[in-house]
Protein backbone atom coordinates (compact mmCIF):
# COMPACT_ATOMS: atom_id res chain seq x y z
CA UNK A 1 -3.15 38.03 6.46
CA UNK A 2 -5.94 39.71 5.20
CA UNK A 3 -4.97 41.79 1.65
CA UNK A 4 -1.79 41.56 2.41
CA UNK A 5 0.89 39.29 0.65
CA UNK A 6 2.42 36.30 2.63
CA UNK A 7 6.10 36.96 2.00
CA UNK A 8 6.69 33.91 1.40
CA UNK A 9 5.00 33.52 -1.88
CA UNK A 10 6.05 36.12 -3.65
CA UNK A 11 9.84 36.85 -4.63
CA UNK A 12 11.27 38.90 -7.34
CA UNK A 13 11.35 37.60 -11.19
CA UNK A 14 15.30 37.49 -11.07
CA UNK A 15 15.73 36.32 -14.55
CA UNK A 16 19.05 34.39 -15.92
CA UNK A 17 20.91 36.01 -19.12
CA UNK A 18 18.96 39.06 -20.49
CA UNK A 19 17.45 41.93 -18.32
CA UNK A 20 17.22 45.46 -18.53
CA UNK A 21 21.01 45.87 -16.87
CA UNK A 22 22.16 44.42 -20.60
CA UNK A 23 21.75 47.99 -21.09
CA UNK A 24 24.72 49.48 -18.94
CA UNK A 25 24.66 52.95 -18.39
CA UNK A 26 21.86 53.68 -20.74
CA UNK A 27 19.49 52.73 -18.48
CA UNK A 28 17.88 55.73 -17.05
CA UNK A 29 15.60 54.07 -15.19
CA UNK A 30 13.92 50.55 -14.78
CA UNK A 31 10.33 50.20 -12.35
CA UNK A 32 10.55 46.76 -11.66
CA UNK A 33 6.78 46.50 -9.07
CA UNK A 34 8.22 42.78 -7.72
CA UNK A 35 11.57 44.76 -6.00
CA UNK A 36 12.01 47.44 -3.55
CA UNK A 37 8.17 48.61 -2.87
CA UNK A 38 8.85 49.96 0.25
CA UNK A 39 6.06 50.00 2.82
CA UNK A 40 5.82 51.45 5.85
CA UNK A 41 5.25 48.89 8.53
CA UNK A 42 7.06 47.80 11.16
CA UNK A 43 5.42 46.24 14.86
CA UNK A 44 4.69 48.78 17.57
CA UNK A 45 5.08 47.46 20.96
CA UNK A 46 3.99 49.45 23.82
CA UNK A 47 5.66 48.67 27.32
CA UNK A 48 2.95 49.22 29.01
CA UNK A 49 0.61 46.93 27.48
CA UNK A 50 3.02 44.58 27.57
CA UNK A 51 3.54 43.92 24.04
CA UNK A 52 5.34 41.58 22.34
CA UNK A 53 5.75 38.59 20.04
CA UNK A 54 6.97 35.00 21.16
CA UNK A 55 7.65 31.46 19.75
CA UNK A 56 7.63 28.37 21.57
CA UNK A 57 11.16 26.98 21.18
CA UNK A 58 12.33 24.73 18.54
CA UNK A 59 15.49 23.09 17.83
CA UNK A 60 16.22 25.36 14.80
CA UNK A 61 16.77 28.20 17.24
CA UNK A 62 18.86 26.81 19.48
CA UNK A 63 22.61 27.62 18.31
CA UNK A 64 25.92 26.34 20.20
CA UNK A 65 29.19 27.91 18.48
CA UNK A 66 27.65 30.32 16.18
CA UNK A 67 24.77 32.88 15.72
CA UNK A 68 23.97 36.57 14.84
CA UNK A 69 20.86 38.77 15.37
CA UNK A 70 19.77 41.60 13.18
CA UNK A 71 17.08 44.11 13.52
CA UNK A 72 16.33 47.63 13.29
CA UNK A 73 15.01 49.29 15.97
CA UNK A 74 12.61 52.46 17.00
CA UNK A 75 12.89 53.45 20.54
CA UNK A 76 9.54 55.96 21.21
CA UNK A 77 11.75 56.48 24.96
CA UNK A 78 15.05 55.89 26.01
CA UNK A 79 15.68 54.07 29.23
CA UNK A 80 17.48 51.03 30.90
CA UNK A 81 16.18 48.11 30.89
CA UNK A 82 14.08 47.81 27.81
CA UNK A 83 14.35 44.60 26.12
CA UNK A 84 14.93 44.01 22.15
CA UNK A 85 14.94 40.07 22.13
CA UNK A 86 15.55 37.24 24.12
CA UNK A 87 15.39 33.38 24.25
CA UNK A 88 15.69 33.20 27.70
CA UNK A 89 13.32 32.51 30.54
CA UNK A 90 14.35 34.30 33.68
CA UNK A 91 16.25 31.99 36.89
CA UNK A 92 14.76 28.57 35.34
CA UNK A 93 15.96 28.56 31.75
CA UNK A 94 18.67 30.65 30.54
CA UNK A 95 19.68 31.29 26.86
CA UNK A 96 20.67 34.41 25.67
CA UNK A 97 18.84 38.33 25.48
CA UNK A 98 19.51 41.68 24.38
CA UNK A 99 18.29 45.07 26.23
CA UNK A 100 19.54 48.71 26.84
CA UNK A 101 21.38 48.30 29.93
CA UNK A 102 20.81 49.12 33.02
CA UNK A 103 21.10 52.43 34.10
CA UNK A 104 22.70 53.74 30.85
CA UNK A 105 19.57 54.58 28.71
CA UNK A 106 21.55 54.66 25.78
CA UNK A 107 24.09 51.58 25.80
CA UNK A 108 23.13 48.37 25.00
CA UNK A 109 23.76 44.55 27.11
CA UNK A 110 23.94 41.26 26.00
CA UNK A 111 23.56 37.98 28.13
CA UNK A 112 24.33 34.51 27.44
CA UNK A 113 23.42 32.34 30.25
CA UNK A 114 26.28 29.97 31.96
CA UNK A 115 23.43 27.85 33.71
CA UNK A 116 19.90 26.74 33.21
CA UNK A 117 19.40 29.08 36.65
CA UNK A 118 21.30 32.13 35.14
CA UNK A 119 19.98 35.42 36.41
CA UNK A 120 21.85 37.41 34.28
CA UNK A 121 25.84 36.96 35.70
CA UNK A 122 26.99 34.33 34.05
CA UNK A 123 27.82 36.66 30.57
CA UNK A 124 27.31 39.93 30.87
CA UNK A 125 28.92 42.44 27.79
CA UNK A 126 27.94 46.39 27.46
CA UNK A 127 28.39 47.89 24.73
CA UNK A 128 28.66 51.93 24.20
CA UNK A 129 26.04 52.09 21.23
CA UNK A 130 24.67 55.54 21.66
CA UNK A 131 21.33 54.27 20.63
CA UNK A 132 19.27 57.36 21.72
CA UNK A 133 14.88 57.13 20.68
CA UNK A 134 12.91 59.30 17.73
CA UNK A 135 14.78 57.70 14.83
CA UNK A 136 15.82 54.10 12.95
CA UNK A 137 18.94 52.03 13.76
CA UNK A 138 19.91 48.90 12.61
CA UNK A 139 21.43 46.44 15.28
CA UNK A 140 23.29 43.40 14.35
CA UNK A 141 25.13 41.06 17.64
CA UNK A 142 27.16 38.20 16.58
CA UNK A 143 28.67 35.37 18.30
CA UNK A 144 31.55 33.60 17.47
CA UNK A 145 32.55 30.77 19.85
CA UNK A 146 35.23 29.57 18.10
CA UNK A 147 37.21 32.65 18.48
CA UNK A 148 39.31 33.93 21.11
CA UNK A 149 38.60 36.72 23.32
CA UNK A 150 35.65 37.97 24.68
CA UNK A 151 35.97 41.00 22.12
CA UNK A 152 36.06 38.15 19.56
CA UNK A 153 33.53 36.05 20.57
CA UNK A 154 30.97 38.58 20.49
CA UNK A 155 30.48 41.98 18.65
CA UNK A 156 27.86 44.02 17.97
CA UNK A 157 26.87 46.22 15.11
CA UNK A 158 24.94 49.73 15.27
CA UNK A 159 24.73 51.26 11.83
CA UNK A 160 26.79 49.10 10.23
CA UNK A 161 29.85 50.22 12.63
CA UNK A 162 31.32 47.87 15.16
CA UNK A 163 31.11 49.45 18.56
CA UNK A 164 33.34 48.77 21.71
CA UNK A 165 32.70 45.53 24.19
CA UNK A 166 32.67 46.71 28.09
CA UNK A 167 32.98 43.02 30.34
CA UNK A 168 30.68 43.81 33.44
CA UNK A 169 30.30 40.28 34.60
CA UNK A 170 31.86 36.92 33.78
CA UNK A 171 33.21 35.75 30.03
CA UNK A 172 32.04 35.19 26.62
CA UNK A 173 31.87 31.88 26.84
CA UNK A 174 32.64 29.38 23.95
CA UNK A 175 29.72 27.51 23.11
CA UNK A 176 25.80 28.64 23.79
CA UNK A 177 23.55 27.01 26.56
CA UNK A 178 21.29 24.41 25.34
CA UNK A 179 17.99 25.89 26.50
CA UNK A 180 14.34 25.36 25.64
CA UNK A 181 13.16 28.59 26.34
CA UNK A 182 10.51 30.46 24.13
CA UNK A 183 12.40 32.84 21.82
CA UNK A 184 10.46 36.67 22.64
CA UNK A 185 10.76 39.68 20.71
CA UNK A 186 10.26 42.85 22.51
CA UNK A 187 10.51 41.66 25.98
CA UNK A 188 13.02 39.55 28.73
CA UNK A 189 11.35 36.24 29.30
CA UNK A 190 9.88 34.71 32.10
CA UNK A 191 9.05 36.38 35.64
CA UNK A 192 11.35 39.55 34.55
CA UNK A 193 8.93 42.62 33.34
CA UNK A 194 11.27 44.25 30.70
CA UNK A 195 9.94 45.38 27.17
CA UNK A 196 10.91 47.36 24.67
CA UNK A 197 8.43 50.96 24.17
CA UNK A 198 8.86 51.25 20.62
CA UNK A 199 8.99 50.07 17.09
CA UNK A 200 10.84 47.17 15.70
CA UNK A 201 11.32 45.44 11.93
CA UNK A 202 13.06 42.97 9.70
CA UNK A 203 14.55 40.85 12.77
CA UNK A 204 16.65 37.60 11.65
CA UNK A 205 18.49 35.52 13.36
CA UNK A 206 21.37 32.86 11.66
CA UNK A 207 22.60 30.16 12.64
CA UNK A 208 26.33 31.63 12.11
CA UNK A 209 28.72 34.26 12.78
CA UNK A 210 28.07 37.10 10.29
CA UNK A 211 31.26 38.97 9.08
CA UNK A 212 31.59 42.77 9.15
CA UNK A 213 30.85 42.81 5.15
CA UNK A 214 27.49 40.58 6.07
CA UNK A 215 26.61 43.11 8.37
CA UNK A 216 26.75 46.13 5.77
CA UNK A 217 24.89 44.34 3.32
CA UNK A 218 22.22 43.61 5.84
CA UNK A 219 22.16 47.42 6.78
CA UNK A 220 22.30 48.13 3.28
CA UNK A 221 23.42 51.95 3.96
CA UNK A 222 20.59 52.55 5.89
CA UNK A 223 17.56 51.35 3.62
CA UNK A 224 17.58 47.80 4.86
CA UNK A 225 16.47 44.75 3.20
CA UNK A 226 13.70 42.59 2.62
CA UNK A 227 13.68 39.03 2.88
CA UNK A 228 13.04 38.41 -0.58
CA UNK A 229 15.40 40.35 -1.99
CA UNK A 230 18.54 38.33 0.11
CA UNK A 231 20.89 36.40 -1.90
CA UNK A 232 21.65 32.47 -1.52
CA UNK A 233 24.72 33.46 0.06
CA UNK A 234 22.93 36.05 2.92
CA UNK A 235 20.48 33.06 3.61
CA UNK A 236 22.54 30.74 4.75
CA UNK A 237 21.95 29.14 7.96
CA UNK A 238 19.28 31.74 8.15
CA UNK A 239 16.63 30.34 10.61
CA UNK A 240 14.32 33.03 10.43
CA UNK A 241 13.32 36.30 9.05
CA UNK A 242 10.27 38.71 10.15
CA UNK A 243 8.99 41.49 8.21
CA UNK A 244 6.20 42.63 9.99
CA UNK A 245 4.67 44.05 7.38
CA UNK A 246 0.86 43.02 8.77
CA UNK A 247 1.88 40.01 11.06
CA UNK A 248 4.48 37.86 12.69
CA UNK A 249 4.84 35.25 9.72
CA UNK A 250 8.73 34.10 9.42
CA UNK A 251 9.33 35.21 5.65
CA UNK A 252 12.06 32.44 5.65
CA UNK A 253 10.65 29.35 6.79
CA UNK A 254 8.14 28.05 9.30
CA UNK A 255 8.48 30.38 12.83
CA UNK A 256 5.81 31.68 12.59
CA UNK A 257 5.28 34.32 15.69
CA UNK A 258 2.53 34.88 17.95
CA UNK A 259 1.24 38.03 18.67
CA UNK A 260 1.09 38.89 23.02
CA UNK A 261 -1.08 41.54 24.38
CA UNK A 262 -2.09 43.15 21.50
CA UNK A 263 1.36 44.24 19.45
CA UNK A 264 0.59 47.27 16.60
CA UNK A 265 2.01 48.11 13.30
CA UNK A 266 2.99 51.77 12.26
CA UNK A 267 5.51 53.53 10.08
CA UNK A 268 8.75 51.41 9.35
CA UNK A 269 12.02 51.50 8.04
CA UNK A 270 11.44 51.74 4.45
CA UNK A 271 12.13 47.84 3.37
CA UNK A 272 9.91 45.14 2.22
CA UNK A 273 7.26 44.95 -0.31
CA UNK A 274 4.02 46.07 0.72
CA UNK A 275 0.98 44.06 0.80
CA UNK A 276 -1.93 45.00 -1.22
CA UNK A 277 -2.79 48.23 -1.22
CA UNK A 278 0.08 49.45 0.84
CA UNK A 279 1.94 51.15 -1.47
CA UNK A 280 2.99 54.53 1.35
CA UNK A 281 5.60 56.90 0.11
CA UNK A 282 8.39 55.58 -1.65
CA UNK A 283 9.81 52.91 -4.48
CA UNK A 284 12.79 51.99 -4.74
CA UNK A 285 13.53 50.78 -8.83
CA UNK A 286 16.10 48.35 -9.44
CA UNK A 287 17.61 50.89 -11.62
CA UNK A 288 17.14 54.91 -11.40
CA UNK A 289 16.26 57.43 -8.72
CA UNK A 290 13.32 56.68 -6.60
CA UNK A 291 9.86 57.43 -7.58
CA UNK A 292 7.86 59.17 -5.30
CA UNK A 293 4.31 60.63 -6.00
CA UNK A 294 4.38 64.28 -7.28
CA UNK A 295 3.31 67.32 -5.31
CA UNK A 296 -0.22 67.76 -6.99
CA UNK A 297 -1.16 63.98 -6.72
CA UNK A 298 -1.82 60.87 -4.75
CA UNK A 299 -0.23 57.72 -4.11
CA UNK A 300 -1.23 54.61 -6.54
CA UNK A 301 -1.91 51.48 -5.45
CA UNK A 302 0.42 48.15 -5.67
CA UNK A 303 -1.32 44.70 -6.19
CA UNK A 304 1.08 41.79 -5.58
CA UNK A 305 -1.68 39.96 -8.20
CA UNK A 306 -0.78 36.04 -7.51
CA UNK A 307 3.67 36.99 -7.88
CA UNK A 308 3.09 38.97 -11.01
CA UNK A 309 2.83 42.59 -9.18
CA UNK A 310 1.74 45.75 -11.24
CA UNK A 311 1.00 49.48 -10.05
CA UNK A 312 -2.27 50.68 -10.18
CA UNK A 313 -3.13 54.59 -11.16
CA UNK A 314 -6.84 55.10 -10.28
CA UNK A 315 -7.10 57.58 -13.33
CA UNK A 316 -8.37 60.57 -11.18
CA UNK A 317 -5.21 62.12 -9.07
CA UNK A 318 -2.51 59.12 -8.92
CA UNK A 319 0.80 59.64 -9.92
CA UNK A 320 4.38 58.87 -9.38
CA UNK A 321 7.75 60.88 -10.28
CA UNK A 322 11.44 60.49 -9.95
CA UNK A 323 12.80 62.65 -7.00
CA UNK A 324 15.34 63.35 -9.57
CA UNK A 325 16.38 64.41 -13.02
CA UNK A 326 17.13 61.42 -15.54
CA UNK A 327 18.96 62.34 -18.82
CA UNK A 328 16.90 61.13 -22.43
CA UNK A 329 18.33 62.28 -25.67
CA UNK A 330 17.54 59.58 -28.11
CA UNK A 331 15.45 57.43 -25.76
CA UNK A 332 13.51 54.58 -25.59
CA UNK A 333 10.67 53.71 -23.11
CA UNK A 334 9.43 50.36 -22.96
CA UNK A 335 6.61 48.88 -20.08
CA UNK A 336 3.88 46.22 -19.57
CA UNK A 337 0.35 48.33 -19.52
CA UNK A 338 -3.28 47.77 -18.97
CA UNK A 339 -5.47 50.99 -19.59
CA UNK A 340 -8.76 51.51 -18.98
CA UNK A 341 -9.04 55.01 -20.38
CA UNK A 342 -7.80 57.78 -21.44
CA UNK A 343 -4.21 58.91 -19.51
CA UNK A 344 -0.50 59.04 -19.63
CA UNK A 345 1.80 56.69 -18.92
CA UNK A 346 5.14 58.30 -19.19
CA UNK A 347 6.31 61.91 -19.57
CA UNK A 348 10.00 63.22 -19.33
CA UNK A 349 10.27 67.23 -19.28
CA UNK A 350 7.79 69.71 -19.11
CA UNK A 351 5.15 68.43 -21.25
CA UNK A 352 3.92 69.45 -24.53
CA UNK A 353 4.84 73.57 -24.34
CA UNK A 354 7.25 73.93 -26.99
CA UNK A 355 9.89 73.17 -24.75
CA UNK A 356 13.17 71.31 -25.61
CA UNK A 357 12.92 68.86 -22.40
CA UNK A 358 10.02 66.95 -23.34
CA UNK A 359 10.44 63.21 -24.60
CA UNK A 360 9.03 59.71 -24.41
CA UNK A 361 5.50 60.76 -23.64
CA UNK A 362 2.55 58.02 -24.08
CA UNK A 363 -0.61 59.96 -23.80
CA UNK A 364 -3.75 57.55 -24.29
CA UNK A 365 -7.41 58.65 -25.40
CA UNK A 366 -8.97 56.93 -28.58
CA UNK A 367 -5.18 57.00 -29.95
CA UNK A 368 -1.79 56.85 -28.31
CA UNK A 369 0.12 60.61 -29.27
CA UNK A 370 4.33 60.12 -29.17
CA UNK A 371 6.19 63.52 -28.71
CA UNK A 372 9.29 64.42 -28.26
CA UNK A 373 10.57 68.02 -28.40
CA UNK A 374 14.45 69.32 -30.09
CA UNK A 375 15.51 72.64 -29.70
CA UNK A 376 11.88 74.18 -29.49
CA UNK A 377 10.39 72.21 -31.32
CA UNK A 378 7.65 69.82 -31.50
CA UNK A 379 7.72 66.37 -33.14
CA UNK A 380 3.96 64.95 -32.86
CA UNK A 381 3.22 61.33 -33.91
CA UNK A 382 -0.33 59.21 -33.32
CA UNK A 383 -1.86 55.96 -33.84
CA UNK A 384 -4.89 55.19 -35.26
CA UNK A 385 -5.84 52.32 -33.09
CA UNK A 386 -7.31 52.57 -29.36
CA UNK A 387 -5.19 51.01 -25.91
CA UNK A 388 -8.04 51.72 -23.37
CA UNK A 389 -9.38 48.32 -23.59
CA UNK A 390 -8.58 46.68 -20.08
CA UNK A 391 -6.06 44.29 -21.90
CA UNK A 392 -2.05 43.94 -20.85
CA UNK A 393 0.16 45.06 -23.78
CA UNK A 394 3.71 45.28 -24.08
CA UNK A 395 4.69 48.85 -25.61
CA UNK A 396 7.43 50.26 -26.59
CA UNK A 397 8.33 53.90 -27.70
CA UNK A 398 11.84 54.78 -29.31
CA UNK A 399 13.27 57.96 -30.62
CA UNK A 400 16.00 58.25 -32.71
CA UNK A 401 15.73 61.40 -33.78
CA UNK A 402 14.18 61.25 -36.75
CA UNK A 403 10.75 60.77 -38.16
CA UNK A 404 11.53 57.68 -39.84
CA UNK A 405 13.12 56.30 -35.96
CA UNK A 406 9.97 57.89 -33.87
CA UNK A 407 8.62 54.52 -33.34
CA UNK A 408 6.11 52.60 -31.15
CA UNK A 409 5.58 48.96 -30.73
CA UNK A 410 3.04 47.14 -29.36
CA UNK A 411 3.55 43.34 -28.46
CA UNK A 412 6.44 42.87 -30.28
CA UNK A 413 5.19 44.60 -33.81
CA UNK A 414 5.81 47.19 -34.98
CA UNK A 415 2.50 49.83 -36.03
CA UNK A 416 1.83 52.66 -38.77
CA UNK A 417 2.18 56.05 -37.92
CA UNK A 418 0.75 59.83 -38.66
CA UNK A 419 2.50 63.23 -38.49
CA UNK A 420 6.15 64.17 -39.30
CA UNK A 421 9.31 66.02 -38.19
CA UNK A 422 12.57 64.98 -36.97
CA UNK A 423 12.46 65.30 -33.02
CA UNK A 424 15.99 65.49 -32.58
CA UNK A 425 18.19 63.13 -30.06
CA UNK A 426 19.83 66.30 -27.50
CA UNK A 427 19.99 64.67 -23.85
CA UNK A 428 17.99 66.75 -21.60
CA UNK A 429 18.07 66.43 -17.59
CA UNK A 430 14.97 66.26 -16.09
CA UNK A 431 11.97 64.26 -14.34
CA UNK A 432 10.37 61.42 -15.41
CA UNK A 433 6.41 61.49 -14.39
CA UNK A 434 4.65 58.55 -15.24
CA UNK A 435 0.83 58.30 -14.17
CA UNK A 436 0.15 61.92 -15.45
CA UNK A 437 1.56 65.06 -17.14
CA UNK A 438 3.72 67.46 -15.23
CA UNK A 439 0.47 68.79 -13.96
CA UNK A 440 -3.15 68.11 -12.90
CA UNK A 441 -4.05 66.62 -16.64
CA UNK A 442 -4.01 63.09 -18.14
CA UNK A 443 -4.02 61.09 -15.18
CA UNK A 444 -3.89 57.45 -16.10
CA UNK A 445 -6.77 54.99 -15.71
CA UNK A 446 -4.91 51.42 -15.94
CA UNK A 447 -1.94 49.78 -14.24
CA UNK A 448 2.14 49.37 -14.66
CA UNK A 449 3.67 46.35 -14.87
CA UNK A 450 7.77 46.79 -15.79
CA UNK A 451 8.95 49.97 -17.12
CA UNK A 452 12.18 50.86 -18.50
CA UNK A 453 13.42 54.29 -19.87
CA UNK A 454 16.74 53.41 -21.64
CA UNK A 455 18.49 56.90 -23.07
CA UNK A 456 19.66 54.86 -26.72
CA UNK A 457 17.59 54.03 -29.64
CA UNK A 458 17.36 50.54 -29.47
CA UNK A 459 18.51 48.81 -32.20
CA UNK A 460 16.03 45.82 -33.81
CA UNK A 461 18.18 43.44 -32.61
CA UNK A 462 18.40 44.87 -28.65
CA UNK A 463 14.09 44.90 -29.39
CA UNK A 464 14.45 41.43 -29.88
CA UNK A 465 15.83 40.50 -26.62
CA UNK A 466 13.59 43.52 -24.50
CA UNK A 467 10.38 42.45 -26.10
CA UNK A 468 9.82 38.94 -25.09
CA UNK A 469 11.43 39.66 -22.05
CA UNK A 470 8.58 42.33 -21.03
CA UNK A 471 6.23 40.21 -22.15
CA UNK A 472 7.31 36.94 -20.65
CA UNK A 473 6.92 39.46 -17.43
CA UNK A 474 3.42 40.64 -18.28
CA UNK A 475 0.59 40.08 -15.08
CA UNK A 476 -2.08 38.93 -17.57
């Protein structure tokens, strides 16, 4: 896989009892660099190369009474006839497939073969999806042999909405064909020349019949999901799950694709965790608004560093902000850093002017400088000691409003401090930058592991659970 991650090794740190959500509504904002790094892959499969991605067949994708398919889907054109997946090869070994029908650019068809030498009348259900090209949609079919009905039996999903079943030929019928066919993503299978002309990502297939709820959380109101962040519950009976963020690798298990005549990757749907490097435009944090970088910066890099993950700031024009306003009064900001240099790692407002917005700033040279600005003015506190040593520490800043509560902590301990005034505790609305200073200035040489910006004073005893938390969490 080259720098990238297999999928399969990393997963998020989803730790029992104590996190970060202890904190309720306090938390403002938590960066967790093992969830929701979205990347912006997805394959790109050109009809007229024929390109596509295949796997021989294996019993674990053959279903009888039960199975759904999932996938969202880029169409570069609209027309009939272009193929999304199948497990079906054409008049010798039918199974099931999935294509924009025939003549109706924007509707979609779904087969399930009656016969071994099915060409396509057996089962044959339209459904009016209004899937048009130039933009994401997220497909989901199910089948459901044990129902009654063919409107029962089989449904399919655009968006999260259920859309209506047209019967062109034949039934739905109860139980699936037990073929051998190769299962194909992105074209028809055997002698038939249909592909899809377009992008495709995070296709799964279960061995059940999803409900409507299953199909929503799969969607996930239009940000999708990655593989490792399903729940137990979402993978059951899941028999395989592709990403495609760099390959064809089955995130779940061992179906594995092959690439066919050359398949690309380009911008995706924005879910999965990128692999090294691959950090494009947008993270999602498990608490908080996204973080995107700012204006006058570029984008840092994300390391998936051996399931420990940490963002790296390259200490000459990385940055990241929130793409909204996050509210810190009495605050405190706690995160897993490694610096290099000189930089900042966290600054809420508008940076050191005098202003009443500015709090929870880190600002590294020889000594770390805490600020955190009241009504105009300007509380100012430093260390004597020196972080830009290329070694992880834990660190925690808290304000609570008073000289004596203006506080940072470094691995758990607690450190002496110059310079007075009492910085005040009024919540003020506005973005978090962390990487740099609202501005050209202070970029940060080092990397982020976890942070959290929590809008309370922590109390010693809340310390003692964040603490060795963060640092049970720490990449080194």
């Amino acid at each position: 896989m080259g720098s990238c991650m297999d999928h399969r090794l990393l997963m998020p740190r989803r730790m029992g009892g104590f996190t970060p959500l202890s904190y309720g509504s306090d938390l403002a904002l938590w960066l967790d660099p093992s969830y929701g790094i979205y990347t912006d892959r997805s394959t790109q499969l050109t009809a007229a190369s024929s390109q596509y991605w295949s796997i021989t067949h294996n019993s674990s994708l053959r279903f009888t009474t039960a199975m759904s398919v999932s996938f969202w889907v880029y169409r570069d054109t609209a027309a009939g006839d272009q193929a999304y997946i199948a497990k079906w090869t054409y008049s010798t070994d039918g199974g099931w497939a999935m294509q924009s029908t025939s003549g109706d650019a924007t509707s979609m068809t779904v087969f399930l073969a009656t016969s071994a030498g099915d060409v396509g009348g057996g089962c044959q259900m339209k459904f009016n999806a209004n899937l048009g090209s130039g933009a994401w949609h997220h497909v989901a079919i199910v089948f459901d042999g044990t129902a009654t009905g063919d409107a029962n039996r089989l449904k399919l999903y655009l968006d999260g909405v259920e859309k209506t079943l047209t019967v062109m030929l034949g039934a739905v019928p109860s139980s699936l064909l037990a073929d051998t066919a190769d299962l194909n993503i992105g074209k028809f299978g055997g002698s038939i020349t249909r592909y899809h002309n377009g992008r495709m990502d995070s296709v799964r297939i279960w061995g059940r019949a999803l409900s409507a709820a299953d199909v929503l959380l799969d969607y996930n109101s239009g940000a999708g999901k990655v593989y490792a962040d399903l729940t137990t519950a979402e993978k059951v009976s899941l028999a395989a799950s592709y990403e495609f963020d760099g390959d064809g690798l089955d995130a779940h298990g061992t179906n594995d694709l092959t690439a066919m005549n050359g398949p690309t990757y380009t911008t995706g749907i924005a879910s999965g965790l990128a692999g090294d490097g691959d950090l494009v435009s947008l993270i999602v944090p498990r608490v908080g608004p996204n973080l995107v970088p700012p204006s006058y910066a570029g984008r840092p890099t994300w390391y998936a560093n051996g399931g420990k993950p940490y963002i790296s700031f390259d200490g000459v024009n990385d940055g990241l902000q929130t793409a909204s306003n996050i509210s810190l009064g009495a605050f405190t900001i706690a995160t897993n850093a490694y610096l290099t240099g000189a930089g900042m790692i966290a600054e809420h407002g508008p940076g050191y002017t005098g202003g009443a917005g500015d709090r929870g700033s880190f600002l590294y040279s020889d000594n770390p400088e805490l600020w955190a600005n009241h009504a105009g003015g300007h509380s100012l506190r430093t260390w004597a000691g020196s972080l830009g040593d290329s070694t992880w520490r834990t660190i925690v800043q808290a304000n609570g409003g008073t000289e004596a509560t203006h506080i940072l902590r470094l691995n758990g301990a607690s450190q002496s401090l110059t310079g007075a005034g009492d910085p005040g505790t009024d919540a003020v609305s506005d973005i978090l930058y962390l990487g740099s200073r609202q501005s050209t200035l202070h970029f940060l040489p080092g990397r982020i592991g976890d942070l959290c910006a929590i809008n309370a004073n922590l109390s010693a005893a809340q310390l003692a659970q964040l603490e060795p938390w963060l640092i049970a969490r720490r990449s080194a």
